[in-house]
N, C-alpha and C. Protein backbone atom coordinates (compact mmCIF):
# COMPACT_ATOMS: atom_id res chain seq x y z
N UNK A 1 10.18 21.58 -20.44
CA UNK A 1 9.25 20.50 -20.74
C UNK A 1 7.94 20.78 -20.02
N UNK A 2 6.66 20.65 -20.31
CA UNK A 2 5.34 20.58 -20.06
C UNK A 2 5.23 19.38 -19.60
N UNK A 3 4.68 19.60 -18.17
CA UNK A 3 3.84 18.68 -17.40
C UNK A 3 2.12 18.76 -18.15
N UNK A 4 1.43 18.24 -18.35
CA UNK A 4 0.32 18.24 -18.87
C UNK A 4 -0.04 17.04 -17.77
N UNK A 5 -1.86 17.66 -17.87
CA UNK A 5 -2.46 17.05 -16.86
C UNK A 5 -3.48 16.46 -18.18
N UNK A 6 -4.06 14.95 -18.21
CA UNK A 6 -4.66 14.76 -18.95
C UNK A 6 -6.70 13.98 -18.96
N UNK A 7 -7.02 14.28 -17.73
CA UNK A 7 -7.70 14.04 -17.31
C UNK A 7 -8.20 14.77 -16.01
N UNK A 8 -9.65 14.99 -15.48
CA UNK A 8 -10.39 15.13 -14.39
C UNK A 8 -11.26 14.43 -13.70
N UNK A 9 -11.61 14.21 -12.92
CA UNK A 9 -12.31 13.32 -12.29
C UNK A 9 -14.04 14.20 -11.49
N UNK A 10 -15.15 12.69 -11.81
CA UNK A 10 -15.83 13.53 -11.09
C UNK A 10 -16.26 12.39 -9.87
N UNK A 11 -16.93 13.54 -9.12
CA UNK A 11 -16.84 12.55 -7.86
C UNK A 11 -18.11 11.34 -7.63
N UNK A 12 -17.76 10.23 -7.56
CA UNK A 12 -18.18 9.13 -7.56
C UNK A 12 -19.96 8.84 -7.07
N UNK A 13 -20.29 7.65 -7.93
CA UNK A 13 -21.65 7.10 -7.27
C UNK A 13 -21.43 6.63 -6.02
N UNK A 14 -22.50 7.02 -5.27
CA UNK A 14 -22.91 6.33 -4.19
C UNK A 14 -23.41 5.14 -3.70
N UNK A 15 -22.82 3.88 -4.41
CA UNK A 15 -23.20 2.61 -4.81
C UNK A 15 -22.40 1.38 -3.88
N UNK A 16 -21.10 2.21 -3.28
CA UNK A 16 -20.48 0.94 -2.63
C UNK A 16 -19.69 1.83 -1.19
N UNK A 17 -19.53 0.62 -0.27
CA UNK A 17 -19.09 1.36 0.72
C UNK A 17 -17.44 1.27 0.66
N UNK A 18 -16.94 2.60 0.81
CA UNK A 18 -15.12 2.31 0.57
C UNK A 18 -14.73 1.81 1.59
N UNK A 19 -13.37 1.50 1.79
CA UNK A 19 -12.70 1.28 2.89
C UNK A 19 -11.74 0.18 2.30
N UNK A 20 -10.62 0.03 3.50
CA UNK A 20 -9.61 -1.12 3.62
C UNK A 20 -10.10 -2.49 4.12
N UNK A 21 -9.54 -3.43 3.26
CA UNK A 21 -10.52 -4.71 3.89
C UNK A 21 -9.49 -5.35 4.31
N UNK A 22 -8.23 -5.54 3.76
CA UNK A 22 -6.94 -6.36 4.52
C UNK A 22 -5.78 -5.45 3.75
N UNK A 23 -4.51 -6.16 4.40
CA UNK A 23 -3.47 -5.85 3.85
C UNK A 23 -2.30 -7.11 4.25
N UNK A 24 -1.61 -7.06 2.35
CA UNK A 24 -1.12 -8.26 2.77
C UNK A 24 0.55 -7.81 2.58
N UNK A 25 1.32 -8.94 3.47
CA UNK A 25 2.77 -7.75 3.72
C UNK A 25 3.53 -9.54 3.02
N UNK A 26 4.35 -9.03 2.04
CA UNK A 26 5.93 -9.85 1.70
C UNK A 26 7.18 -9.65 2.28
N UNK A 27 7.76 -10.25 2.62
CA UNK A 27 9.34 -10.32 2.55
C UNK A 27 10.31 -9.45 1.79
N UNK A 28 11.27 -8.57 1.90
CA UNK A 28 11.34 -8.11 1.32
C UNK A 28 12.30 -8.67 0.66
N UNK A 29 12.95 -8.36 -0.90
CA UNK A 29 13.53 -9.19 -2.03
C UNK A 29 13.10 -10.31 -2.69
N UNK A 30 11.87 -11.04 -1.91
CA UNK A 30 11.17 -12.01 -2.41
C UNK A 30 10.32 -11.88 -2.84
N UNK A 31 9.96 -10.35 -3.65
CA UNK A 31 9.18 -10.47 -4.88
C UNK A 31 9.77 -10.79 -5.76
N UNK A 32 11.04 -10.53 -6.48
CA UNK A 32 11.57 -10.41 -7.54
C UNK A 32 11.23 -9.32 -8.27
N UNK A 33 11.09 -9.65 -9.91
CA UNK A 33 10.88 -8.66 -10.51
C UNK A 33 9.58 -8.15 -11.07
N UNK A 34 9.13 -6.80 -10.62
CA UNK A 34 7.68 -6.67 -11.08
C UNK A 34 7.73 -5.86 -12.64
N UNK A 35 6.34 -6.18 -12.85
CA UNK A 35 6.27 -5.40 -13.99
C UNK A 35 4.84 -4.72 -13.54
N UNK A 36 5.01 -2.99 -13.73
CA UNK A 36 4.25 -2.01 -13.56
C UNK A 36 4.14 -0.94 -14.85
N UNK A 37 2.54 -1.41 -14.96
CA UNK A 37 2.27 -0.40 -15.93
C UNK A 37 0.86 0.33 -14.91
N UNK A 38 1.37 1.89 -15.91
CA UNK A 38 0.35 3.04 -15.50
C UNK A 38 0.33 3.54 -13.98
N UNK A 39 1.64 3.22 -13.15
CA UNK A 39 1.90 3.04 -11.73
C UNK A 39 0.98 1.57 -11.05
N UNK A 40 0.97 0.73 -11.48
CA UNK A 40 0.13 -0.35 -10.92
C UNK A 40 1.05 -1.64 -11.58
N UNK A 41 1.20 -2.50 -10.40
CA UNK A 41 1.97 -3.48 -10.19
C UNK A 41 1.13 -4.53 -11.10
N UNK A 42 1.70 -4.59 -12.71
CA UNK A 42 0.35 -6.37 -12.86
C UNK A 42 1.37 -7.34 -13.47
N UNK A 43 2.61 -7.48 -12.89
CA UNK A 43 2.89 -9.14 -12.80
C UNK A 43 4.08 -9.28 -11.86
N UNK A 44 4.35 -10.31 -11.52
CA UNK A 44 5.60 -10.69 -10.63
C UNK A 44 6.01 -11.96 -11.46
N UNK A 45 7.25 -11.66 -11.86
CA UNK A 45 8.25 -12.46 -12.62
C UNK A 45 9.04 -13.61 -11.28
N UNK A 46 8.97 -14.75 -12.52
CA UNK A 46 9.96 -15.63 -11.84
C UNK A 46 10.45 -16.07 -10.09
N UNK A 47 9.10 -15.25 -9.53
CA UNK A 47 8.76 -16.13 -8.58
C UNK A 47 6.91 -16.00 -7.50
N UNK A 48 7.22 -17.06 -6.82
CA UNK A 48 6.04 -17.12 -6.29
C UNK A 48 6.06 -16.67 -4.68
N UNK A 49 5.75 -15.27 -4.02
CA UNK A 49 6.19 -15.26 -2.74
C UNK A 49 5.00 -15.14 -1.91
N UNK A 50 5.55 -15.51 -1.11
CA UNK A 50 4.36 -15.96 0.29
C UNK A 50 3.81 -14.30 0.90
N UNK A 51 2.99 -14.41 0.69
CA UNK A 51 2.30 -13.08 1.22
C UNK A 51 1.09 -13.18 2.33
N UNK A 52 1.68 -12.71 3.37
CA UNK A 52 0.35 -13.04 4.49
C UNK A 52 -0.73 -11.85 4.44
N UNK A 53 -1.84 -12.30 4.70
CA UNK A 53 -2.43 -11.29 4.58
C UNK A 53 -3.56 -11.31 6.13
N UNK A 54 -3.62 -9.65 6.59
CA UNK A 54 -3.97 -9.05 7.63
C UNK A 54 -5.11 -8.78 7.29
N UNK A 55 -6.62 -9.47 7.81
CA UNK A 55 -7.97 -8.93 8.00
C UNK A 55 -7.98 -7.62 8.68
N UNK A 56 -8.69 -6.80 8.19
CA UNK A 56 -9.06 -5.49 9.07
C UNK A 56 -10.78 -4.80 9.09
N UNK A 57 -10.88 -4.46 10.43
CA UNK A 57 -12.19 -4.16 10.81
C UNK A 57 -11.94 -3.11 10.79
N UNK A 58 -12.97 -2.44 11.20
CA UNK A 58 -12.99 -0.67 12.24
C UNK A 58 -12.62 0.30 11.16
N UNK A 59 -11.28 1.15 12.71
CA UNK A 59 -11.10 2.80 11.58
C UNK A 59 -9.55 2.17 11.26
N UNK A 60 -9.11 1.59 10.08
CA UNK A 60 -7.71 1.57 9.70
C UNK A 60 -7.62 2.44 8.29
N UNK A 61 -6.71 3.36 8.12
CA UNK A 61 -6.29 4.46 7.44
C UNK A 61 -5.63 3.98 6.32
N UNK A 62 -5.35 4.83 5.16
CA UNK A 62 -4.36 4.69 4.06
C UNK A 62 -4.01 5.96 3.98
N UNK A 63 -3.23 7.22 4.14
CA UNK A 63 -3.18 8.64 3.27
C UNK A 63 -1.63 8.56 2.51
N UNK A 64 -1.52 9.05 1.53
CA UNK A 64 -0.25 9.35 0.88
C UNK A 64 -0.93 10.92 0.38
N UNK A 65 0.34 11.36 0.64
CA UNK A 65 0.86 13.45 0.94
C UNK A 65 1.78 12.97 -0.48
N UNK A 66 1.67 13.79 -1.36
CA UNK A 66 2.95 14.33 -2.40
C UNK A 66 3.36 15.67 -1.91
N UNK A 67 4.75 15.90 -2.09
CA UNK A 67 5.55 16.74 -1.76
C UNK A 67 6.60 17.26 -3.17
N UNK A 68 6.36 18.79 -3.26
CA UNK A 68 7.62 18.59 -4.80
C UNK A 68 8.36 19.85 -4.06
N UNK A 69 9.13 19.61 -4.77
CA UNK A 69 9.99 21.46 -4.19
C UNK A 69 10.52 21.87 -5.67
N UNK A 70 9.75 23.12 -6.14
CA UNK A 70 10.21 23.60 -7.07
C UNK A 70 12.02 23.90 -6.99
N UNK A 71 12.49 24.31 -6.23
CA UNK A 71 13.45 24.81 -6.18
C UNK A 71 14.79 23.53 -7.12
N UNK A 72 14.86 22.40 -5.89
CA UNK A 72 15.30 20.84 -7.07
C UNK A 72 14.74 20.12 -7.80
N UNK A 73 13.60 20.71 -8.29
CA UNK A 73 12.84 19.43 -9.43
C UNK A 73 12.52 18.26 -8.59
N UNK A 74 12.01 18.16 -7.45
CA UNK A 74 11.77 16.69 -6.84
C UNK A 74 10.45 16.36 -6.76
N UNK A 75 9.59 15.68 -6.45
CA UNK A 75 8.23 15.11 -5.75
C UNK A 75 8.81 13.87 -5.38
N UNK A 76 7.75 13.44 -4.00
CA UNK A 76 7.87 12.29 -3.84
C UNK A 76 6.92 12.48 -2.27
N UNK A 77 6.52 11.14 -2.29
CA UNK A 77 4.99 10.42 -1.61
C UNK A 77 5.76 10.55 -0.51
N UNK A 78 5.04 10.57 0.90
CA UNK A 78 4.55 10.07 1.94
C UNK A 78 3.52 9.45 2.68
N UNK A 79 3.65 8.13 2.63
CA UNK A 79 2.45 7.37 2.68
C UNK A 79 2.54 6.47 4.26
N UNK A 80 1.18 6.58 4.31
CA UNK A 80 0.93 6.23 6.21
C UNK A 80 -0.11 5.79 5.88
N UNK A 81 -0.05 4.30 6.67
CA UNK A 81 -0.87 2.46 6.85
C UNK A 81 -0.92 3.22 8.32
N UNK A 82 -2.16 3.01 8.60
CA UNK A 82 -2.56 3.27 10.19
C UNK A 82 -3.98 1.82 9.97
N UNK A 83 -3.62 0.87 11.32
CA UNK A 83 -4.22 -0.38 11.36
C UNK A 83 -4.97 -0.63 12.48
N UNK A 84 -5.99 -1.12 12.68
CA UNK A 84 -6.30 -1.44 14.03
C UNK A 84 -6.63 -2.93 14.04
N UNK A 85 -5.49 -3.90 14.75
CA UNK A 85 -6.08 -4.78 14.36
C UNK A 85 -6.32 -5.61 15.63
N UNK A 86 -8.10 -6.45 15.76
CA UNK A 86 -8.51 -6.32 17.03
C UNK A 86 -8.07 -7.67 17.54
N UNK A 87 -8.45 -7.84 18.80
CA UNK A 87 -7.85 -8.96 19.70
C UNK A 87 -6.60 -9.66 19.33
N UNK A 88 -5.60 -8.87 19.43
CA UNK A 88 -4.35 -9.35 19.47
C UNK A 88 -3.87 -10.18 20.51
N UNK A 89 -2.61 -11.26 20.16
CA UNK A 89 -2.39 -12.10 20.47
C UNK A 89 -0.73 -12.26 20.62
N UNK A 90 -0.04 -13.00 21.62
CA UNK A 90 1.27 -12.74 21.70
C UNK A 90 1.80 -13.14 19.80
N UNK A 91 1.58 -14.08 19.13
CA UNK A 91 1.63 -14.39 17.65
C UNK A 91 1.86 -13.14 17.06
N UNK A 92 0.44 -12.53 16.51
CA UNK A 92 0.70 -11.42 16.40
C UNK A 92 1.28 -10.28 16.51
N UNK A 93 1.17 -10.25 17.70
CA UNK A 93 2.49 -9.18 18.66
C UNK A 93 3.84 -9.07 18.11
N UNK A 94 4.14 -10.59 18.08
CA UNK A 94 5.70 -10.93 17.39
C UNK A 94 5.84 -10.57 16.19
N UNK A 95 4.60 -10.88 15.20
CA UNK A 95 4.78 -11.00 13.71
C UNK A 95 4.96 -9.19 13.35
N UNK A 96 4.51 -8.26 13.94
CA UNK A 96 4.43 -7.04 13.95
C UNK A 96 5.41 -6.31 14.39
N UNK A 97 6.20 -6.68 15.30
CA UNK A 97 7.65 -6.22 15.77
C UNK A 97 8.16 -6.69 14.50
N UNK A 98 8.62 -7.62 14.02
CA UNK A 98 9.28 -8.14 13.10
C UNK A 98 9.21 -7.40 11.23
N UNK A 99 7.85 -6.77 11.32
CA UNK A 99 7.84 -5.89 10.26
C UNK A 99 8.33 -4.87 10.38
N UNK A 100 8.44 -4.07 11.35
CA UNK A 100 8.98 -3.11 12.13
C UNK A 100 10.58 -3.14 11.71
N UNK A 101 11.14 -4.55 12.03
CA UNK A 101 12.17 -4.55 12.15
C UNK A 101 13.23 -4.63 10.96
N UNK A 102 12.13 -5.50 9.75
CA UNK A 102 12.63 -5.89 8.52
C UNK A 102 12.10 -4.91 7.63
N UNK A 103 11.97 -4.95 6.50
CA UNK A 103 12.02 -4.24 5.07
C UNK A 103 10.49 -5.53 4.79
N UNK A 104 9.65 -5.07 4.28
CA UNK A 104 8.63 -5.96 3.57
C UNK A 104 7.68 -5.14 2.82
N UNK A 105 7.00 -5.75 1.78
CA UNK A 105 6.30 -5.11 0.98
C UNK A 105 5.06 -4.79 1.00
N UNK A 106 4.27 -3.95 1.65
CA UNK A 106 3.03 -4.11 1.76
C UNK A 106 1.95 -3.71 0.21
N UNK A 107 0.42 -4.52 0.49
CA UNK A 107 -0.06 -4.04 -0.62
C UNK A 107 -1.70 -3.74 -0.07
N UNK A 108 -2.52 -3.10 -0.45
CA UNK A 108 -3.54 -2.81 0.68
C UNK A 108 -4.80 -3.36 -0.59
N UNK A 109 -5.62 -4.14 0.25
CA UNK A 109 -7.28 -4.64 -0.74
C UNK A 109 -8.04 -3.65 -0.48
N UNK A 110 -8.89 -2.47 -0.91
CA UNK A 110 -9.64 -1.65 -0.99
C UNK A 110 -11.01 -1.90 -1.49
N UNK A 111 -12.02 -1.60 -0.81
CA UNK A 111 -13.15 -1.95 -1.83
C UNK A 111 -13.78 -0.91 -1.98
């Protein structure tokens, strides 16, 4: 089977400044069911979940690495949220161990 690539990209106007502006983290199982087209998440079925969302200043990161190995037919992402988030507070402190600790969904606002 042919992988076909169907598009190129050229590199962008100089019109807006990029970066991460927040990121907001769910519970995990309390999305329910999504529906994703084109790799992009555009609906959440049958329920409504609470999603907090994290302001961010400064240098906070996004990179995802693909990895394939010809040898088993595989690819698959490695993706690293690096955050800086300023004047923290025992609140905070807690709420961040606790992601750590649980399964939750993160989703990142980019501009």
């Amino acid at each position: 089977m042919a992988c076909n690539i169907t598009a190129g990209r050229l590199e962008g106007c100089k019109d807006a400044v990029g970066g991460l502006n927040a990121i907001y983290f769910v519970n995990f199982g309390a999305m329910g069911d999504l529906t994703i087209s084109d790799e992009t998440v555009t609906g959440i079925a049958a329920t409504t979940p609470d999603a907090f969302k994290y302001d961010l200043r400064g240098t906070s990161t996004f990179d995802q690495s693909l990895t394939s190995s010809r040898d088993n037919g595989t690819t698959f992402a490695e993706q690293t949220l690096t955050v800086s988030l300023k004047k923290q507070d025992a609140t905070t402190h807690k709420e961040c161990k606790e992601q750590v600790r649980r399964r939750t969904y993160c989703s990142i606002a980019v501009s």
